[in-house]
Protein backbone atom coordinates (compact mmCIF):
# COMPACT_ATOMS: atom_id res chain seq x y z
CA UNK A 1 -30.84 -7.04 -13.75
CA UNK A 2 -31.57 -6.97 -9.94
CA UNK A 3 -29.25 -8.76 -8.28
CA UNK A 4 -29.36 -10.09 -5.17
CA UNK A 5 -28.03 -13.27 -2.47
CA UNK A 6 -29.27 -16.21 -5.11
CA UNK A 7 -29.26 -14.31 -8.56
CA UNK A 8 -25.64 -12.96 -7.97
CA UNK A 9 -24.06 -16.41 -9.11
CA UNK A 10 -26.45 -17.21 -11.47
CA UNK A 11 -25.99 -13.74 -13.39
CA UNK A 12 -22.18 -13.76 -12.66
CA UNK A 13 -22.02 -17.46 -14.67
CA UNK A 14 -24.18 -15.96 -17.62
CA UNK A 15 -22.19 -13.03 -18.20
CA UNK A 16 -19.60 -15.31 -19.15
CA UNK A 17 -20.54 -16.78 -22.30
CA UNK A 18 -18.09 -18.75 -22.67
CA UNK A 19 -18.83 -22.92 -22.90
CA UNK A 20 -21.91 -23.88 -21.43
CA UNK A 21 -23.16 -22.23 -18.77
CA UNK A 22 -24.29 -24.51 -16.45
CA UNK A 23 -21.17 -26.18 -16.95
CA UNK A 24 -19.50 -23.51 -15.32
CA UNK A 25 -22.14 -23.46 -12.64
CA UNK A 26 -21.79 -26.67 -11.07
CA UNK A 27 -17.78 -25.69 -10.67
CA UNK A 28 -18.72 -22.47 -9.33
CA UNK A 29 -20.61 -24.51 -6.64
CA UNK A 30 -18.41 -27.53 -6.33
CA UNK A 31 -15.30 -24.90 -5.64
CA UNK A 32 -17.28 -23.55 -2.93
CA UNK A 33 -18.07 -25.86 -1.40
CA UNK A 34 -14.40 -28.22 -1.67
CA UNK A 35 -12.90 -24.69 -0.20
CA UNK A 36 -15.89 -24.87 2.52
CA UNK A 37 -15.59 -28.88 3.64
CA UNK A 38 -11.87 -28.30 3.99
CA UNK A 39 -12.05 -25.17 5.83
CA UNK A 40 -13.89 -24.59 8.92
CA UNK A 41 -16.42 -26.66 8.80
CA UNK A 42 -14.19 -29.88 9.73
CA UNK A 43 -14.29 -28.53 12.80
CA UNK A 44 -18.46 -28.13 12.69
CA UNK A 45 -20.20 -31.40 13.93
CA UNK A 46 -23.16 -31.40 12.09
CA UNK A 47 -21.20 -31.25 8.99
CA UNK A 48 -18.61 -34.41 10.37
CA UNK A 49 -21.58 -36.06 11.22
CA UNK A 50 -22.90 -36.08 7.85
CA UNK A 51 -19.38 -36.70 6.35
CA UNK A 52 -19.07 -39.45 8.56
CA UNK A 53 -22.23 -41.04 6.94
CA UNK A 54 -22.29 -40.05 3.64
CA UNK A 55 -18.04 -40.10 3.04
CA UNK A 56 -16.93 -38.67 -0.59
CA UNK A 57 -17.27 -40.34 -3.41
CA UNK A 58 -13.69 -40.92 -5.91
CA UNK A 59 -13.65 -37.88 -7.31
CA UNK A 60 -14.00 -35.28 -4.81
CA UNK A 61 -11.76 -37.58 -2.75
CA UNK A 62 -9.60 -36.90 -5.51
CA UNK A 63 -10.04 -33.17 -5.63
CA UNK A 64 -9.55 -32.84 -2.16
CA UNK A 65 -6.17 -34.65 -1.86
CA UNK A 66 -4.62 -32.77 -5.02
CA UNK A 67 -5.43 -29.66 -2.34
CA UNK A 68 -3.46 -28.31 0.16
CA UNK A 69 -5.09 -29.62 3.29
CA UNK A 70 -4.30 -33.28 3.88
CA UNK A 71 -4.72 -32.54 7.92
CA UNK A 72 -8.36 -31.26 7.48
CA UNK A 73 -9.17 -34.18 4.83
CA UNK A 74 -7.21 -36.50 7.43
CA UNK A 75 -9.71 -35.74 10.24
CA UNK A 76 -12.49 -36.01 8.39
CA UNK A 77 -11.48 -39.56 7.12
CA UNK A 78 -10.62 -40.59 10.59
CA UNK A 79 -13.96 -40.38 12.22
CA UNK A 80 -15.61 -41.73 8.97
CA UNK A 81 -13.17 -44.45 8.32
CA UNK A 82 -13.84 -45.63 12.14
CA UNK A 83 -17.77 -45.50 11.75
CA UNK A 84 -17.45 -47.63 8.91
CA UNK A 85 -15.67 -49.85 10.97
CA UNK A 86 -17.98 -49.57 13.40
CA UNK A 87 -21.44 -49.93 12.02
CA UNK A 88 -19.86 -52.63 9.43
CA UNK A 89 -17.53 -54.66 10.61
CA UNK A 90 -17.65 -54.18 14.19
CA UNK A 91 -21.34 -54.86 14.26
CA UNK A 92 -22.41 -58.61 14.97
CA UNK A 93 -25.95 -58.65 14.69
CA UNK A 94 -27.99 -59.60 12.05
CA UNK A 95 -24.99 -58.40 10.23
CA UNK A 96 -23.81 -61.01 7.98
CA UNK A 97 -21.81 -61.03 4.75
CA UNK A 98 -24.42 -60.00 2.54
CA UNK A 99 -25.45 -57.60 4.94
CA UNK A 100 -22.01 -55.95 4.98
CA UNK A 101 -22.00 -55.38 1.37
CA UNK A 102 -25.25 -54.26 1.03
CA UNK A 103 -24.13 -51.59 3.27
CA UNK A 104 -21.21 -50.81 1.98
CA UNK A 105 -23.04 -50.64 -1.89
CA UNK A 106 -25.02 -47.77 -0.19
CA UNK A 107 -22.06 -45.95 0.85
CA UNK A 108 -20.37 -46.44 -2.60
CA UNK A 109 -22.88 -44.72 -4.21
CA UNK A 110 -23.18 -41.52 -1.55
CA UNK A 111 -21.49 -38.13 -1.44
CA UNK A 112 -21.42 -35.35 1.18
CA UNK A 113 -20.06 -33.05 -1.99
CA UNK A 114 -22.47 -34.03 -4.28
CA UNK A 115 -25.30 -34.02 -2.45
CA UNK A 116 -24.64 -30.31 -1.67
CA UNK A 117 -23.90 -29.63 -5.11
CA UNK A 118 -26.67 -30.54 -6.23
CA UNK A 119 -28.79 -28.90 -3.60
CA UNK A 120 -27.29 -25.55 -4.73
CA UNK A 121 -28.01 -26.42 -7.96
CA UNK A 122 -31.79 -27.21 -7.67
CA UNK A 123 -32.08 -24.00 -6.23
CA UNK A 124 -29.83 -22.13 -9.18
CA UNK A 125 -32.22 -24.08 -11.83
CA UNK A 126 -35.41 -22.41 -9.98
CA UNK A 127 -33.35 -18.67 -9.77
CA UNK A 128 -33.01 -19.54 -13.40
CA UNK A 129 -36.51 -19.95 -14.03
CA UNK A 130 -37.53 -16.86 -12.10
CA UNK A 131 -35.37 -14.63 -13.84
CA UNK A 132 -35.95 -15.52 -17.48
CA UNK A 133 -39.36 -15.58 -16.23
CA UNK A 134 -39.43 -11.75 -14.88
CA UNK A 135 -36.16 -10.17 -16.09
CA UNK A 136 -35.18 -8.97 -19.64
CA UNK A 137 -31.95 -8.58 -19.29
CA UNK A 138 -31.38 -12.37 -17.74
CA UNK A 139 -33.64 -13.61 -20.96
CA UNK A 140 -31.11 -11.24 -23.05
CA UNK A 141 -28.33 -13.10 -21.25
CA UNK A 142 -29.53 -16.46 -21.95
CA UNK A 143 -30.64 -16.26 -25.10
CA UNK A 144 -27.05 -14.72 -26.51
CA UNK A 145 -25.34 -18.40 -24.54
CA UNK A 146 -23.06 -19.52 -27.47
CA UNK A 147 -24.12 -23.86 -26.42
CA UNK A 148 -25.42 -25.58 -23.41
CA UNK A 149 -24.17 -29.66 -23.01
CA UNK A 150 -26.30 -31.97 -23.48
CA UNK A 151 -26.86 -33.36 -20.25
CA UNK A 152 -27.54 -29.75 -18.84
CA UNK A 153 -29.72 -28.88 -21.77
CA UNK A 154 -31.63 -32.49 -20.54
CA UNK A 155 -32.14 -31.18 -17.07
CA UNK A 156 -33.00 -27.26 -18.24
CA UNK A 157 -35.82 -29.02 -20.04
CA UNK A 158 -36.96 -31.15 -17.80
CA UNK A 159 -36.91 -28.83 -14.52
CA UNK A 160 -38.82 -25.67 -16.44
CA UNK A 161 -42.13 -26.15 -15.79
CA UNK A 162 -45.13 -23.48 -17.29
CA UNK A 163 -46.50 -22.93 -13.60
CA UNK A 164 -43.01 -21.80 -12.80
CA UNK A 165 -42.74 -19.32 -15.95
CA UNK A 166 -46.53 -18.34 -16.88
CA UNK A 167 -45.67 -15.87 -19.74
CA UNK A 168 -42.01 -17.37 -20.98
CA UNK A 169 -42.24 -20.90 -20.89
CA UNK A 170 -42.20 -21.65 -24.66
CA UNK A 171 -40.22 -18.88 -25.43
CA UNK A 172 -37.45 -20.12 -22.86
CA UNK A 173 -37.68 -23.99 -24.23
CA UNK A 174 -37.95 -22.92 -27.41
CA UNK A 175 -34.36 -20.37 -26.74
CA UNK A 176 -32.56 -23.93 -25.22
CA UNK A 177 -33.36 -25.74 -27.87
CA UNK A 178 -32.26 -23.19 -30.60
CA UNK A 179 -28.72 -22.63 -28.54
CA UNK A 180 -28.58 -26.37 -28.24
CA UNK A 181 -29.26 -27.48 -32.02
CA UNK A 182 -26.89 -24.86 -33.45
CA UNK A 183 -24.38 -25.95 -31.31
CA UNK A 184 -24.68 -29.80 -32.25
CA UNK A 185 -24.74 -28.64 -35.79
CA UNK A 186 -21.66 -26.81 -35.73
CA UNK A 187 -20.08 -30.09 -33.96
CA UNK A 188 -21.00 -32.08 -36.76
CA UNK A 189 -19.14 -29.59 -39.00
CA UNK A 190 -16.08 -29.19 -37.38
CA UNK A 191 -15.60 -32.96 -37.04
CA UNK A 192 -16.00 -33.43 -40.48
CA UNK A 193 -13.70 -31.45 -41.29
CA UNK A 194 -11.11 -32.69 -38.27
CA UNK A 195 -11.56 -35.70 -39.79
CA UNK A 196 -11.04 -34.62 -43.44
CA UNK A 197 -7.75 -33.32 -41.93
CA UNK A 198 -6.50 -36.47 -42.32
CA UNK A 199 -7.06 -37.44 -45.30
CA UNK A 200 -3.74 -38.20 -47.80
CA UNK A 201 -5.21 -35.71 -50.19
CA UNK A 202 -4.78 -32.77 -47.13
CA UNK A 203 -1.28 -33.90 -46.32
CA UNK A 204 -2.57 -34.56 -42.88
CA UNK A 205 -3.45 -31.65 -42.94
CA UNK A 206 -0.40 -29.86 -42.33
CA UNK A 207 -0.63 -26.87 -44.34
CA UNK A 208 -4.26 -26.61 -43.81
CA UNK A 209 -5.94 -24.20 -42.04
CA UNK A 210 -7.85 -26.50 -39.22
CA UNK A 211 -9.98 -23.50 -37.78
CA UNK A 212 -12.50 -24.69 -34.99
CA UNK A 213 -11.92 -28.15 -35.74
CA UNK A 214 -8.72 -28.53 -34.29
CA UNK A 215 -10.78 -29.00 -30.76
CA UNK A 216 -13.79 -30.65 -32.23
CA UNK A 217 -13.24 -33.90 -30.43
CA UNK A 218 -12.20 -32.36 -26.97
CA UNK A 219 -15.58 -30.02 -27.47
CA UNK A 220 -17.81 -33.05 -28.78
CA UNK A 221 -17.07 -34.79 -25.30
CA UNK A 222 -17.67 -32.14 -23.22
CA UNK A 223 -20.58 -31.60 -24.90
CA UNK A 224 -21.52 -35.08 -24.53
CA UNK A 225 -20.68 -35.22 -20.57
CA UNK A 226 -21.23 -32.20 -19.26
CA UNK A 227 -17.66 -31.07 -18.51
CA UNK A 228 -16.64 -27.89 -18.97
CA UNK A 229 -13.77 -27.15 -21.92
CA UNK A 230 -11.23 -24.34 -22.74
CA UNK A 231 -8.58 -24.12 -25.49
């Protein structure tokens, strides 16, 4: 496979096959860019603009305090903390108590991380596309995944598009939702038989062999929410 600035993490992640792919895309991304908003770029003031608007939401505020860091993070929060204050409180007109938590709502619900991720993912989804659509050994690589989550299999579906991949379309939704089924199937069967573990006629299963199933219900909610799982 030709690799090149965008296909590089996309092709790195599928060589993996290990969990769900995209899964382990969106950390790929999210670790870049935690590592990026708490290097250099705090010092960048397009980027504290932004922050300064958009603030973090709980848990990459979170993620960045369990980091080393706390000065960087500490700077950022200090100019955003005081434009809050400024364009909330502080302000007088037509700025009453509705008004204040109307704006605040909006802020709630915004993310400087987030928004990037997701702009990195957008474009991984369309490298995605292009590849599967134009190189065999990316299809090869895809179609061997061992699951994709449900929410990611959701948004592989919905993003693909037969304009995007002329000659591959229904041979790449039709790959997804192989990977995906098998997956769900073999979910089904290994909490069944977690389950069955603990029935009086195993012994709680303590002399049983518990195979797979002994992370079925970890797996089943990953699967489920899109997080990423390892034994």
């Amino acid at each position: 496979m030709r690799d090149d600035i965008c296909t590089i993490p996309v092709s790195e992640v599928f060589e993996e096959q290990d969990g769900c792919p995209i899964c382990r895309m969106y950390h790929t991304v999210e670790e870049r860019i935690l590592n990026y908003i708490l290097g250099d770029a705090m010092m960048e003031p397009d980027v504290r603009i932004a922050t300064n608007k958009a603030g973090f939401c709980p848990n990459h505020l979170k993620k960045m305090m369990d980091r080393r860091g706390r000065l960087q993070l500490a700077l950022m929060l200090e100019t955003h903390i005081k434009e809050v204050n400024a364009n909330i409180f502080e302000k007088k007109l037509f700025n009453g108590a509705n008004k204040k938590a109307e704006r605040i709502e909006k802020l709630s619900d915004s993310c400087f991380i987030c928004d990037k991720i997701n702009w990195g993912i957008s474009r991984m989804f369309d490298t995605i596309y292009r590849c599967y659509e134009n190189e065999k050994d990316f299809r090869n690589l895809f179609d061997n995944q061992p699951q994709f989550c449900m929410p990611h299999y959701e948004m592989l579906i919905s993003g693909a598009k037969k304009q995007k991949m002329p000659n591959y379309y229904k041979e790449f939704c039709s790959s997804l939702t192989r990977i995906t089924a098998d997956y769900t199937k073999s979910l089904c069967e290994d909490v069944d038989k977690y389950c069955m573990m603990y029935d009086y006629r195993t012994d709680g299963g303590k002399n049983a062999d518990w195979g797979n199933s002994k992370t079925a219900v970890e797996r089943i909610v990953s699967y489920l929410n899109g997080e990423f799982f390892k034994e």
